[in-house]
Protein backbone atom coordinates (compact mmCIF):
# COMPACT_ATOMS: atom_id res chain seq x y z
CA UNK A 1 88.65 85.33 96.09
CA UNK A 2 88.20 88.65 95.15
CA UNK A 3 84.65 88.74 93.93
CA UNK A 4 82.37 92.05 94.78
CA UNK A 5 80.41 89.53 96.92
CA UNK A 6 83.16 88.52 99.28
CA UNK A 7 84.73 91.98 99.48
CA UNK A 8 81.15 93.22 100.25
CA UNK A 9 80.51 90.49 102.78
CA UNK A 10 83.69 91.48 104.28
CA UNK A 11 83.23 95.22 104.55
CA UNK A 12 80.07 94.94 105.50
CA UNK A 13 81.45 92.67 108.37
CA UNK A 14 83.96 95.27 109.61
CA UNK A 15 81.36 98.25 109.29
CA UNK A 16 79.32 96.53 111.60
CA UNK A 17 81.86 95.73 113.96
CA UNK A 18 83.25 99.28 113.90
CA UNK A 19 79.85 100.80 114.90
CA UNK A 20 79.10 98.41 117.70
CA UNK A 21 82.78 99.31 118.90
CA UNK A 22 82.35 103.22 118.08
CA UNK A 23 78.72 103.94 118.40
CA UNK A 24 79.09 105.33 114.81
CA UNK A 25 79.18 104.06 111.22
CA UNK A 26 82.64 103.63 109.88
CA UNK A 27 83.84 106.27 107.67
CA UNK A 28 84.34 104.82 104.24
CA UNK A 29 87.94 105.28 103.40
CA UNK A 30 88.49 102.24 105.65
CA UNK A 31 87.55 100.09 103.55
CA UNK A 32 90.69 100.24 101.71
CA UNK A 33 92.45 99.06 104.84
CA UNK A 34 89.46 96.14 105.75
CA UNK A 35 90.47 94.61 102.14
CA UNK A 36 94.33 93.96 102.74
CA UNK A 37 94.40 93.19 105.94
CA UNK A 38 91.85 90.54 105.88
CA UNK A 39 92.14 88.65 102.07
CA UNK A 40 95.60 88.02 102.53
CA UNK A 41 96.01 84.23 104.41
CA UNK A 42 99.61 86.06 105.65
CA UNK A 43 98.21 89.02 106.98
CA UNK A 44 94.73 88.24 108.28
CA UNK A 45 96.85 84.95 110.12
CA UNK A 46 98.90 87.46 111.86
CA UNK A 47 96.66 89.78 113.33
CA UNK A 48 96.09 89.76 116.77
CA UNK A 49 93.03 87.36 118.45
CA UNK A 50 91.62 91.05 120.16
CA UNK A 51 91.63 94.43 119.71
CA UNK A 52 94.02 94.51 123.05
CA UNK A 53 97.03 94.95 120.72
CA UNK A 54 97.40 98.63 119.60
CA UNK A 55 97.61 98.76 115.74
CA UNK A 56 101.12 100.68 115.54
CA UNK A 57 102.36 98.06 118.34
CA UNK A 58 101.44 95.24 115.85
CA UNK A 59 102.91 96.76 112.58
CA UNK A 60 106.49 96.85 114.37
CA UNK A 61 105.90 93.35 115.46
CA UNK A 62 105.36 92.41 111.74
CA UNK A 63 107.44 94.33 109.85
CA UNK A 64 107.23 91.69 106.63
CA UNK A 65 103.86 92.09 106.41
CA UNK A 66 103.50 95.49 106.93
CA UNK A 67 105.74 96.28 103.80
CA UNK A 68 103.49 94.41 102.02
CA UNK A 69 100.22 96.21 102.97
CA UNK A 70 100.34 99.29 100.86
CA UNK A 71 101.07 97.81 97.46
CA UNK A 72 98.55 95.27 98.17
CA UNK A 73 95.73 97.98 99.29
CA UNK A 74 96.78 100.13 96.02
CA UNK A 75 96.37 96.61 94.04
CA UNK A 76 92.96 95.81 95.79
CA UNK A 77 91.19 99.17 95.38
CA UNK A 78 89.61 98.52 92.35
CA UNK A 79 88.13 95.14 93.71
CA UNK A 80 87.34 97.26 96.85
CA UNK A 81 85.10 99.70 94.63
CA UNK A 82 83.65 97.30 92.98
CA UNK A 83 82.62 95.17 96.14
CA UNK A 84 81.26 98.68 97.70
CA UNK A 85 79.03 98.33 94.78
CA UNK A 86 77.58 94.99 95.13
CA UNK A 87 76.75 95.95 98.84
CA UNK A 88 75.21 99.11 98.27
CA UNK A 89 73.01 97.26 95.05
CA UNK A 90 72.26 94.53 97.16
CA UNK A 91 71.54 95.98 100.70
CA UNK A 92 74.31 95.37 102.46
CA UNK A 93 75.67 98.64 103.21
CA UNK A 94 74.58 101.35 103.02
CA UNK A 95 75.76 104.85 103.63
CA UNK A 96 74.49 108.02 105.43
CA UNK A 97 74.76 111.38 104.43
CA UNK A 98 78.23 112.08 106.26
CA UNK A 99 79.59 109.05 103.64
CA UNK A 100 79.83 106.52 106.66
CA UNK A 101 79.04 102.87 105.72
CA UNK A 102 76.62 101.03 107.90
CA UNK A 103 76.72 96.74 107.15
CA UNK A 104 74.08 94.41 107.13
CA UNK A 105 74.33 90.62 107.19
CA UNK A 106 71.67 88.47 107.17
CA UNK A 107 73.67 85.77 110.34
CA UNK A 108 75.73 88.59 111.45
CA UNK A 109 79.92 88.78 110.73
CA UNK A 110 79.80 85.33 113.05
CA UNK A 111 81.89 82.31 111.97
CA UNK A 112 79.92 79.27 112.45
CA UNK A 113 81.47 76.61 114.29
CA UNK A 114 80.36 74.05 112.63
CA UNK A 115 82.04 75.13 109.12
CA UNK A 116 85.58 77.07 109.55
CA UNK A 117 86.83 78.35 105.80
CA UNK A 118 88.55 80.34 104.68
CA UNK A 119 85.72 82.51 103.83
CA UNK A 120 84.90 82.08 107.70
CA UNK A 121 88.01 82.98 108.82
CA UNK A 122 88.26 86.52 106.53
CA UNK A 123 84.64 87.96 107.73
CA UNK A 124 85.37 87.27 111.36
CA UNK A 125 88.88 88.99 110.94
CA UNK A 126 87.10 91.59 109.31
CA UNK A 127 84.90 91.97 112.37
CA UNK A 128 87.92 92.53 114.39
CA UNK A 129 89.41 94.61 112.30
CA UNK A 130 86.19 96.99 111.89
CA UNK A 131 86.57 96.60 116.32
CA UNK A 132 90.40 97.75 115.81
CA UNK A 133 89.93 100.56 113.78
CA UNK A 134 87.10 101.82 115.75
CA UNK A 135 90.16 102.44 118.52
CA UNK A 136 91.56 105.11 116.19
CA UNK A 137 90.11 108.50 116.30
CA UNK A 138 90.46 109.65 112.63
CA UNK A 139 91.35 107.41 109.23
CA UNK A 140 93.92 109.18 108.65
CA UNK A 141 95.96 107.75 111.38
CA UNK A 142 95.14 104.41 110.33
CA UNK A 143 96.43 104.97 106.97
CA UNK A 144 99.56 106.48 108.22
CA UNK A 145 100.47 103.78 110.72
CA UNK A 146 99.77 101.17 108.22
CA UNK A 147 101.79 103.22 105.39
CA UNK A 148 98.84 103.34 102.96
CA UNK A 149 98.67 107.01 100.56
CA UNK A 150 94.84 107.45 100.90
């Protein structure tokens, strides 16, 4: 599951998400936070359905899987790099001159509801995730709330 295609799919999924919530491209540190949040079946099962839930009020409702988000996005940032490099090669992200990723899909981050995988489930979670970090004015915060050394 942790192929450059799928993590590219799935950051390209949040960037696009993130700049229909924000108006702007999502600054690329993030995707070291997309990655653990979403690939994990534990994690990506526990976030919220919207972006109604504010990200520091869910991390002290799941305080299990919170202390497992760090070591997992210091375990997944090789994988991360490498799927940022299958999307750039192949057109699905791209980045502007600031270092902000834009994502392209060819059917959009949708799930179709005909077929419901996992693969399904982790690029619409990604989408929501890309929609929840859009909520939080600098990365940095993110990180912090979430415990992750940037």
């Amino acid at each position: 599951m942790l192929n450059p295609a799928l993590l590219a799919t799935v950051i390209a999924a949040a960037a696009i998400e993130y700049e229909r919530a924000d108006g702007e491209p999502m600054p690329w540190p993030l995707t070291f936070l997309v990655a653990p949040l979403v690939v994990h079946r534990g994690t990506r099962n526990a976030l919220p359905r919207d972006t109604r839930t504010h990200l520091g009020n869910w991390v002290g409702q799941n305080p299990l899987i919170h202390a497992g988000i760090a070591p997992r996005a210091q375990s997944l940032a090789e994988p991360v790099r490498e799927g940022l490099r299958f999307g750039l090669a192949h057109s699905m992200l791209t980045v502007d001159e600031q270092g902000r990723l834009t994502g392209a899909l060819a059917d959009g981050p949708k799930v179709s509801p005909k077929r419901n995988t996992e693969v399904d489930q982790m690029v619409a979670k990604a989408g929501l995730v890309g929609k929840w970090l859009a909520k939080i004015d600098q990365p940095a915060t993110a990180f912090a709330v979430l415990g992750v050394a940037p």
